[in-house]
Protein backbone atom coordinates (compact mmCIF):
# COMPACT_ATOMS: atom_id res chain seq x y z
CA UNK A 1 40.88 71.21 33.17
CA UNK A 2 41.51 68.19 31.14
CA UNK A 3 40.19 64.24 31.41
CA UNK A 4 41.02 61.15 29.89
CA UNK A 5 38.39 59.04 29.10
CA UNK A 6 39.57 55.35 28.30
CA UNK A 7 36.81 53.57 26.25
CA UNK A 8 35.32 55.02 23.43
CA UNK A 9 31.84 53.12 23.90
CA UNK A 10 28.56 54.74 24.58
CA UNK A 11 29.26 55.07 27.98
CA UNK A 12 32.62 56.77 26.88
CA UNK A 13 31.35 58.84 24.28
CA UNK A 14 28.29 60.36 26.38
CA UNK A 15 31.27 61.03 28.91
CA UNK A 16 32.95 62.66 26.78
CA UNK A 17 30.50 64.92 24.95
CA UNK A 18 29.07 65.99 28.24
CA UNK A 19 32.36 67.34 29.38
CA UNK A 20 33.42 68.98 26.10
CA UNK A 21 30.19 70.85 26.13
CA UNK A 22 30.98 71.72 29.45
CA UNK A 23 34.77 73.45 28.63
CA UNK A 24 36.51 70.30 29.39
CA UNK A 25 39.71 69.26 27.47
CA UNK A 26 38.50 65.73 26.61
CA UNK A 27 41.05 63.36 25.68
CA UNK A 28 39.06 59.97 24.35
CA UNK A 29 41.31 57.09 23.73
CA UNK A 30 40.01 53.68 21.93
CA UNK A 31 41.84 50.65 21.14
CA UNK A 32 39.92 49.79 17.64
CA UNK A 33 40.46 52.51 14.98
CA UNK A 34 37.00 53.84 15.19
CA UNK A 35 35.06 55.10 18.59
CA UNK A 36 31.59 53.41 18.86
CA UNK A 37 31.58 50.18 16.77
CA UNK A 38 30.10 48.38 19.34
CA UNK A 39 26.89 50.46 19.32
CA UNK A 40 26.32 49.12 15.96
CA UNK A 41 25.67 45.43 17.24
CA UNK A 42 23.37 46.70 19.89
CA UNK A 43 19.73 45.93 19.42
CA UNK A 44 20.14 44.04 16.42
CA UNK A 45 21.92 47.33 14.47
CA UNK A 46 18.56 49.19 15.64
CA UNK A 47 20.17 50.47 19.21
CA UNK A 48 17.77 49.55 22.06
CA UNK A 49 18.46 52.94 23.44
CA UNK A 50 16.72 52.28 27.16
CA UNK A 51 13.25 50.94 27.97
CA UNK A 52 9.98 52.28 29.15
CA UNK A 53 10.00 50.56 32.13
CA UNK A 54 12.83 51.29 34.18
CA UNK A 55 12.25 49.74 37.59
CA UNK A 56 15.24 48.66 39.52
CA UNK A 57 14.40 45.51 39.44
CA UNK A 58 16.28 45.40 35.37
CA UNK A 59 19.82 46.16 37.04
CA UNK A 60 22.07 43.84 38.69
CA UNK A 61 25.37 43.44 40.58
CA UNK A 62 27.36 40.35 41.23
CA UNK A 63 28.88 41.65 45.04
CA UNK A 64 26.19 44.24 45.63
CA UNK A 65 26.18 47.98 45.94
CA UNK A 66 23.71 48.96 42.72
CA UNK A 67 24.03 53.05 42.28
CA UNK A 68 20.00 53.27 42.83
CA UNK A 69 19.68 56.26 42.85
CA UNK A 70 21.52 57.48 40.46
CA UNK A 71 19.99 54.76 37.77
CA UNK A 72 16.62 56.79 39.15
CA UNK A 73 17.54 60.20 38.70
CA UNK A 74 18.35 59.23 35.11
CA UNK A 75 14.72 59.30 34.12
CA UNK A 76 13.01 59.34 30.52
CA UNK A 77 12.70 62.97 30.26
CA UNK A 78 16.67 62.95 30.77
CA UNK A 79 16.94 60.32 28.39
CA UNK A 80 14.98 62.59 25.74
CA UNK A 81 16.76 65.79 26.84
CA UNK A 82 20.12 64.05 25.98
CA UNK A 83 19.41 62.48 22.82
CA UNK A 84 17.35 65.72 21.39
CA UNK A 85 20.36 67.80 21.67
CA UNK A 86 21.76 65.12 19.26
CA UNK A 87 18.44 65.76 16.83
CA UNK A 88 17.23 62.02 17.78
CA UNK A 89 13.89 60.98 18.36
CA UNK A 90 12.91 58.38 20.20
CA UNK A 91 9.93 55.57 19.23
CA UNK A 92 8.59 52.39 21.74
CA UNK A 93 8.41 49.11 20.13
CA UNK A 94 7.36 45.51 21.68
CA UNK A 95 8.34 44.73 25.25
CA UNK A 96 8.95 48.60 25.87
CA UNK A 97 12.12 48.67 23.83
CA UNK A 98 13.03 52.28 23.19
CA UNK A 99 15.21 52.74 19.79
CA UNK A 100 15.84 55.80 17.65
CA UNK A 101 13.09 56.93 15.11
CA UNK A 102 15.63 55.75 12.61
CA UNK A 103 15.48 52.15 14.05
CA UNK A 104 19.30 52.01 12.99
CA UNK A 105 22.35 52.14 15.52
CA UNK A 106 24.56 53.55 12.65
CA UNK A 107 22.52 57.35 12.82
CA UNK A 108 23.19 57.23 16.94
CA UNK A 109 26.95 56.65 15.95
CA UNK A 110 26.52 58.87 13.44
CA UNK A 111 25.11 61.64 15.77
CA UNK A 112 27.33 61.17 18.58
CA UNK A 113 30.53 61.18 16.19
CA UNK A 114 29.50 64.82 14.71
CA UNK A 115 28.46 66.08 18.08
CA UNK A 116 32.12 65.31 19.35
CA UNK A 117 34.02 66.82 16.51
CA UNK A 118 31.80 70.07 16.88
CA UNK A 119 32.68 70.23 21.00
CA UNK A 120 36.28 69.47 20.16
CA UNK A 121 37.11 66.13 21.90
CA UNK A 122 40.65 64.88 20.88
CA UNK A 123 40.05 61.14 19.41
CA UNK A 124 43.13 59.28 20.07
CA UNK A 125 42.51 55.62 18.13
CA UNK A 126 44.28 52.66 17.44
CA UNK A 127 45.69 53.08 21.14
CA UNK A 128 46.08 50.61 23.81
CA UNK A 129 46.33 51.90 27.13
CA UNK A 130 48.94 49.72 29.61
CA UNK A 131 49.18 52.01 32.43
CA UNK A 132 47.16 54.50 34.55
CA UNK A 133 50.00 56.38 37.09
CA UNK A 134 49.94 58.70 39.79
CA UNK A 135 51.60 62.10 38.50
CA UNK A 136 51.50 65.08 41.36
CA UNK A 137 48.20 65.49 42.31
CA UNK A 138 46.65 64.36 38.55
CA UNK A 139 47.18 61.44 36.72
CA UNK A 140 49.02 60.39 33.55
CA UNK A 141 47.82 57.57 31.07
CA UNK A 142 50.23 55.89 29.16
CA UNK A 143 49.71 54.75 26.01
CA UNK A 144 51.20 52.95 22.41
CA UNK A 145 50.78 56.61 21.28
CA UNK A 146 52.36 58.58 24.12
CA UNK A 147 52.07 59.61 27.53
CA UNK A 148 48.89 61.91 28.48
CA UNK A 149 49.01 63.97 31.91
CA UNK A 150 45.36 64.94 32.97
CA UNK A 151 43.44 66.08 35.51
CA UNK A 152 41.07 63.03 35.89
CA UNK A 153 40.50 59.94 33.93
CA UNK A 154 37.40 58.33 33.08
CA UNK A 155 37.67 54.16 32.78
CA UNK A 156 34.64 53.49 30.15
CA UNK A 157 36.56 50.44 28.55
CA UNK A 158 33.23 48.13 28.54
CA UNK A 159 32.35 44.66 29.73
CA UNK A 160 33.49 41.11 28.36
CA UNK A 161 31.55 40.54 25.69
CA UNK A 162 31.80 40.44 21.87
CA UNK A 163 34.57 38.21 21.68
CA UNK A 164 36.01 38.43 25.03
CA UNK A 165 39.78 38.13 23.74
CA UNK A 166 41.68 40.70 26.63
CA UNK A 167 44.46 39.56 27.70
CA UNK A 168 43.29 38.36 31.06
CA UNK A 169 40.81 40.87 32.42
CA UNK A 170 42.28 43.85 30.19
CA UNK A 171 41.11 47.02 30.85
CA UNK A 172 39.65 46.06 34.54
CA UNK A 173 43.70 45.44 35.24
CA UNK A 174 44.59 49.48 35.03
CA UNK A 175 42.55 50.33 37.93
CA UNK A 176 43.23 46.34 39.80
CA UNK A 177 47.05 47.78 39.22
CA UNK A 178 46.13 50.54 41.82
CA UNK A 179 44.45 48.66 44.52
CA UNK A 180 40.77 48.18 43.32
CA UNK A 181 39.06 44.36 42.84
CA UNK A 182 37.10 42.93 40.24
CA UNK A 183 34.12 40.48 41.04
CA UNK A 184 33.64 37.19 39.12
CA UNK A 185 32.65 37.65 35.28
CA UNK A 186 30.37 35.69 33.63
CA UNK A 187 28.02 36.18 30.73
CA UNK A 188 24.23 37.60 30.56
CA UNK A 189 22.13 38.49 27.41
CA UNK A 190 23.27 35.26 25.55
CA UNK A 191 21.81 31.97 24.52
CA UNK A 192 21.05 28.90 26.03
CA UNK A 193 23.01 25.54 25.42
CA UNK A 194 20.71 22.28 26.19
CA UNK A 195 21.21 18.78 26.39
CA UNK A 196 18.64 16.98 24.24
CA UNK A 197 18.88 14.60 21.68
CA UNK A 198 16.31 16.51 19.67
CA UNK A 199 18.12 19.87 19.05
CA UNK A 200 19.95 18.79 15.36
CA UNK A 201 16.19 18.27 14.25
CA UNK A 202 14.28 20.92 15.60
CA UNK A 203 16.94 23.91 14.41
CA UNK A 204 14.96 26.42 12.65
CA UNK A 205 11.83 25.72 14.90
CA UNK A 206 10.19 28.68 17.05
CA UNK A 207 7.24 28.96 19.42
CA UNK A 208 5.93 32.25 20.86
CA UNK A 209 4.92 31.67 24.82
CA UNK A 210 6.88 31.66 28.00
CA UNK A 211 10.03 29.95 28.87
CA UNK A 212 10.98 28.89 32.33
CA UNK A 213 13.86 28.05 34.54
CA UNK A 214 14.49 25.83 36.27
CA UNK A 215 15.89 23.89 39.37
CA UNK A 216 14.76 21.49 42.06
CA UNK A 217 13.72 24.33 44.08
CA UNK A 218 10.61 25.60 41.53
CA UNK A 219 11.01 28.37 38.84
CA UNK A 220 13.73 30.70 39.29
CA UNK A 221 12.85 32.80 36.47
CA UNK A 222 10.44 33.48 33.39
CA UNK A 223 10.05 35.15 30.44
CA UNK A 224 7.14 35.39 27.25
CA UNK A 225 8.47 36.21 23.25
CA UNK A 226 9.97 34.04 20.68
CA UNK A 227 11.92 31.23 21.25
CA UNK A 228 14.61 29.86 18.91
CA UNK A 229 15.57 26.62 18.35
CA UNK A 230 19.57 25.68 17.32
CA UNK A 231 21.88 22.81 17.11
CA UNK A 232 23.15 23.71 20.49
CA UNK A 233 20.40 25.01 22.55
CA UNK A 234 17.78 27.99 22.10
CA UNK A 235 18.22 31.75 21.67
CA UNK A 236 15.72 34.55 21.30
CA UNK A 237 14.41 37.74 23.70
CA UNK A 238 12.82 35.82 26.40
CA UNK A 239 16.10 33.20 26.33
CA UNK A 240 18.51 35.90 26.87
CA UNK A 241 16.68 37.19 30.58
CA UNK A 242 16.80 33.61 31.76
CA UNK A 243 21.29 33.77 31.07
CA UNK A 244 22.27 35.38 34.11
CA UNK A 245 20.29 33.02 36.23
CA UNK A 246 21.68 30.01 34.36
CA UNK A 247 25.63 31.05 35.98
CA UNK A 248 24.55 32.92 39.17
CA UNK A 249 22.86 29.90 40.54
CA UNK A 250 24.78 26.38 40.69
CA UNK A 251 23.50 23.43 40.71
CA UNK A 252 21.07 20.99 38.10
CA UNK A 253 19.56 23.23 36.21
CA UNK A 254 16.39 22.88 32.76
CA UNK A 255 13.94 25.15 30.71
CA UNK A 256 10.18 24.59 30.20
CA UNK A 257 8.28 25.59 27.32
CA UNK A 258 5.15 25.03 25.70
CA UNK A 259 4.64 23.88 22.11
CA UNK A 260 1.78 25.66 20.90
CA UNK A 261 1.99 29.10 20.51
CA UNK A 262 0.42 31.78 22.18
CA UNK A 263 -1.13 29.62 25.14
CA UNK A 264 -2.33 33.03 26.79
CA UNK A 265 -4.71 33.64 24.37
CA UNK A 266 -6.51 30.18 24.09
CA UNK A 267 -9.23 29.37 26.54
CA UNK A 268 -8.40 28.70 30.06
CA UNK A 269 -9.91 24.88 29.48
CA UNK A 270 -7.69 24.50 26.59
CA UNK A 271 -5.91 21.43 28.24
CA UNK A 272 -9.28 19.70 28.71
CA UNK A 273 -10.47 20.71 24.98
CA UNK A 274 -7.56 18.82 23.73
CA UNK A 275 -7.61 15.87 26.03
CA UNK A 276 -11.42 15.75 24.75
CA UNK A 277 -9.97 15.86 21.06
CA UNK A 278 -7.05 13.42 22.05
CA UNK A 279 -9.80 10.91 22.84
CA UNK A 280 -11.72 10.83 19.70
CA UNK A 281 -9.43 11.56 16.68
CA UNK A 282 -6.07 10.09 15.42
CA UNK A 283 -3.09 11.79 17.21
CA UNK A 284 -1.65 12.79 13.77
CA UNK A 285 -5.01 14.55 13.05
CA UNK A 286 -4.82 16.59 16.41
CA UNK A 287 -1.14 17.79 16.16
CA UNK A 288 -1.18 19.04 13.03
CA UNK A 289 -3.15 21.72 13.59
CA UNK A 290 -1.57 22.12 16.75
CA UNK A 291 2.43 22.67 16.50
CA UNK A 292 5.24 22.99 14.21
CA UNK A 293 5.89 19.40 11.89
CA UNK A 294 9.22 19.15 13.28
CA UNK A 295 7.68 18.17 16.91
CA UNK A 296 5.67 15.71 15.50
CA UNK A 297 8.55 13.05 15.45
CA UNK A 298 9.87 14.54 18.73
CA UNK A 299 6.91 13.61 20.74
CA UNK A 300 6.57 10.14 18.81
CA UNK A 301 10.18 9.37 20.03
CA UNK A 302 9.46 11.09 23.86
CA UNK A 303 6.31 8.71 24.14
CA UNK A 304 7.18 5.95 22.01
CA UNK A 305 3.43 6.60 20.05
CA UNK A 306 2.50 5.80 16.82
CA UNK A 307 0.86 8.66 14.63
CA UNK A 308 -1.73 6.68 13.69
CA UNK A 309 -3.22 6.27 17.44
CA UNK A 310 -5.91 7.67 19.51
CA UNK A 311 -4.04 8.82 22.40
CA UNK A 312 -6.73 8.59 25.40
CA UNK A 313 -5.36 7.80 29.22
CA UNK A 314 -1.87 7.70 30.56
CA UNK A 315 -0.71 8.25 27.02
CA UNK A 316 -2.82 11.47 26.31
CA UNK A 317 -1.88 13.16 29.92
CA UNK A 318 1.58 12.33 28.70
CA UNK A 319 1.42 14.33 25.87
CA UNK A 320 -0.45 17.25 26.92
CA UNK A 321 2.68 17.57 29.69
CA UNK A 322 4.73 17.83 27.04
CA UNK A 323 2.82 19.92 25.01
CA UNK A 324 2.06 22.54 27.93
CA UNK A 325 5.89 22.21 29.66
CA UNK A 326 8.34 20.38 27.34
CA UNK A 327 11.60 20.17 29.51
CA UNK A 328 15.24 20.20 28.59
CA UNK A 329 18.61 20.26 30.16
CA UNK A 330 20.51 23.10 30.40
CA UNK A 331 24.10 22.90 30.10
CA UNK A 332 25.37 27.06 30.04
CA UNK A 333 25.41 29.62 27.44
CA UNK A 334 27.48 30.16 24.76
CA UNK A 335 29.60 32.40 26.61
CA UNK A 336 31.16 35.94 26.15
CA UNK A 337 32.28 35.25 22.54
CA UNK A 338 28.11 35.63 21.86
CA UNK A 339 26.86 37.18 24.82
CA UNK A 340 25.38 40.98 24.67
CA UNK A 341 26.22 41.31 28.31
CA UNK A 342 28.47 40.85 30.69
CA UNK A 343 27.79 40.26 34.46
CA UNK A 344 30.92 41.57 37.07
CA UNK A 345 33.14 44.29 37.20
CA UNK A 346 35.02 46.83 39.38
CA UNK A 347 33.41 46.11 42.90
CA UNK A 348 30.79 49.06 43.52
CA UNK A 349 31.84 49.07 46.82
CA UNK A 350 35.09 50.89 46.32
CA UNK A 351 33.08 53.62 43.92
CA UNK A 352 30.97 56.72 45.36
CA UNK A 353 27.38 55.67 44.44
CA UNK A 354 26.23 59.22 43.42
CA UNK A 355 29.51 60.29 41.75
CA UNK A 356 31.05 56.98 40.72
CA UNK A 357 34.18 58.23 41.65
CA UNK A 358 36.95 55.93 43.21
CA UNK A 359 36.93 56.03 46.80
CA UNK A 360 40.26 55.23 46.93
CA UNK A 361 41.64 57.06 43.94
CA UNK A 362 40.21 60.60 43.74
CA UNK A 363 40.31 61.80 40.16
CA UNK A 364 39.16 58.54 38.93
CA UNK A 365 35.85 57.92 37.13
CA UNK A 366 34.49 54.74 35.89
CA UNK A 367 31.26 54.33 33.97
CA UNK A 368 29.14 51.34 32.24
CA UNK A 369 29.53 48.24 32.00
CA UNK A 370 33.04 47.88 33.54
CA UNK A 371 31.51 48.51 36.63
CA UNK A 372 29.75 45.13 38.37
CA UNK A 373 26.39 46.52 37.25
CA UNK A 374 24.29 44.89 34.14
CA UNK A 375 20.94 45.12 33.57
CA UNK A 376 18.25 42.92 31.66
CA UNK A 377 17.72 42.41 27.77
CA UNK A 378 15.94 45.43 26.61
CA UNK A 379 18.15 47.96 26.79
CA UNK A 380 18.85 48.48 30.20
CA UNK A 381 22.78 48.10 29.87
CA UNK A 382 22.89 50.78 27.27
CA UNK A 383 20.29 53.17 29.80
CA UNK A 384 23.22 52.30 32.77
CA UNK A 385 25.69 53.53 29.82
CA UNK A 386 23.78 57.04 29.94
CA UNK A 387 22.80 56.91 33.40
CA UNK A 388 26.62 56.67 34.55
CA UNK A 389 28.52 59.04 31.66
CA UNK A 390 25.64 61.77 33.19
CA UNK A 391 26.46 61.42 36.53
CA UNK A 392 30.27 61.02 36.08
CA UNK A 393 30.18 64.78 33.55
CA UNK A 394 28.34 66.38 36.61
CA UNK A 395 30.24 65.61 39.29
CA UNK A 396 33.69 66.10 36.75
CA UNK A 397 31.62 69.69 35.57
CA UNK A 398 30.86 70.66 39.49
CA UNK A 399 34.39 70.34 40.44
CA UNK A 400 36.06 72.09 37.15
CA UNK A 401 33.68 75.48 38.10
């Protein structure tokens, strides 16, 4: 038996070793002239390999139809298993992050490269593939390097993201071409654009607490790390959870923050132990001890104060608003040329949930993130990645005995 796996990502690659090792003539084919560059961006270059909390409630999809349970039955000891027999450890940083013991993406590359040399995939780079067609009862994919007939083929071609420059929907068009349909696309994992007068000044800034979203209706979402401040808008871990929100949901849309870091650990009066403070010593005094010097002018200009001031009354409850929830307007993200994720795909619907096998095409795979599934910051696109190549190898494996 022999497949064709179109995408040589980490969702292709896993695909791919799984079936060599299991006797499978593996054809992988990638466009760029080196299989798995795009693992090196992930995590920072330290490859956010999956996360220690893996509740269901870290994947998404755009029309519905989430493969629960096979994102379950790719647990941690399966995630071990798998990267063990590719002699990498695994270590837990902040948030839950799990990244190799390395803490670089290049020894993951690295290992996965060797390990599909030594099972004897063919690597067939620097091809574009235009055409997936129907050949007997197996398939043929047609390339700028030839014509392939296999058995099966595996579509592991990625999301939009880094760059986003298909032509048109790219490699979501091969299987569109034989009667399958793509949701809407649009990007997750990326920064924030705001609207605020303040942003050229404050670039460089950060403050450690939570960030909310927002709309007329309340908070729509939250998240606690670093935040970033830019020219355009903010970035950092807790920023890039709130992205998907920011497109999914129309409408008016703004961010809260607080200024002063770590809020959680202060005393739960805090807000009257600095209304107390505001009332007795100059406001200058009081927020230099209290946030970075580039919100010093920002909260003059917001409340028209003078630094020299006591700020007690209308004028102090002002402030401490600001200080505890400063709010700007959000505009979007910076789109898929940035963004680490991509949210859409080939409708799930139309895809065996257990198998991920086309229900309309039999013999046709599709794994990662060219499927309408995407999960949170933290590495739960690159767990999806494993989770799919394993379940896609078995089913291919169970069939091939």
């Amino acid at each position: 038996m022999n497949v064709g796996i179109i995408g040589g990502g980490p969702s292709g690659m896993a695909t791919a070793l799984l079936l060599a090792r299991g006797g499978v003539q593996v054809f992988l084919f990638e466009k760029k002239d080196r299989v798995g560059k795009k693992l090196l961006a992930t995590g920072n270059g330290r490859c956010n390999l999956s996360n220690v909390d893996l509740d269901l409630s870290h994947f998404h999809s755009v029309a519905g139809g989430l493969p629960e349970e096979l994102i379950a039955a790719f647990d941690h000891r399966r995630l071990r298993e798998f990267f063990a027999s590719l002699n990498i450890d695994i270590v837990r940083e902040s948030r839950g992050k799990l990244y190799p013991v390395t803490l670089k993406a290049s020894s993951v590359l690295n290992a996965l490269r060797m390990a599909l040399e030594e099972a004897g995939v063919v690597l067939i780079t620097s091809a574009h593939v235009s055409e997936i067609k129907k050949r007997g009862g197996a398939w043929e994919i047609v390339s700028t390097l030839g014509n392939y007939p296999v058995d099966g083929v595996v579509l592991a071609s990625g999301g939009k993201t880094f760059g986003g420059k298909r032509e048109e929907k790219g490699s979501y068009q091969l299987l569109e071409a034989l009667g399958h349909h793509s949701t809407a696309f649009f990007p997750s994992i990326a920064a924030l654009t705001l609207n605020s007068p303040h942003l050229r000044g404050l670039s460089g800034t950060k403050v450690v607490g939570r960030v909310r979203l927002m709309n007329d209706s309340g908070e729509l979402i939250s998240s606690t790390g670093e935040i970033l401040w830019a020219a355009d808008g903010i970035s950092g871990p807790p920023v890039l959870d709130l992205a998907r929100k920011v497109h999914e949901i129309p409408g008016r849309k703004w961010v809260e923050f607080p200024l002063i870091n770590h809020l959680e650990q202060l005393p739960e009066n805090y807000r009257e132990i600095l209304a107390e403070r505001l009332e007795k010593r100059p406001l200058e005094e009081v927020l230099t001890g209290l946030v970075d010097k580039k919100w010093l002018s920002v909260l003059r200009r917001e409340l028209e104060l003078d630094g020299e001031d006591v700020a007690g009354g209308e004028a102090a409850e002002a402030l401490l608003a600001l200080l505890f929830a400063f709010p700007m307007e959000v505009t979007g993200t910076r789109g898929f040329e940035s963004a680490q994720g991509s949210c859409g795909g080939l409708a799930m619907g139309e895809f065996h949930p257990h198998s991920l096998e086309s229900k309309l095409l039999p013999g046709i795979y599709a794994t990662g993130e060219v499927l309408d599934v995407d999960g949170d910051c933290g590495g739960y696109n690159l767990h999806f990645a494993w989770a799919s190549a394993h379940a896609v190898a078995e089913e291919i494996l169970s069939k091939s005995l």
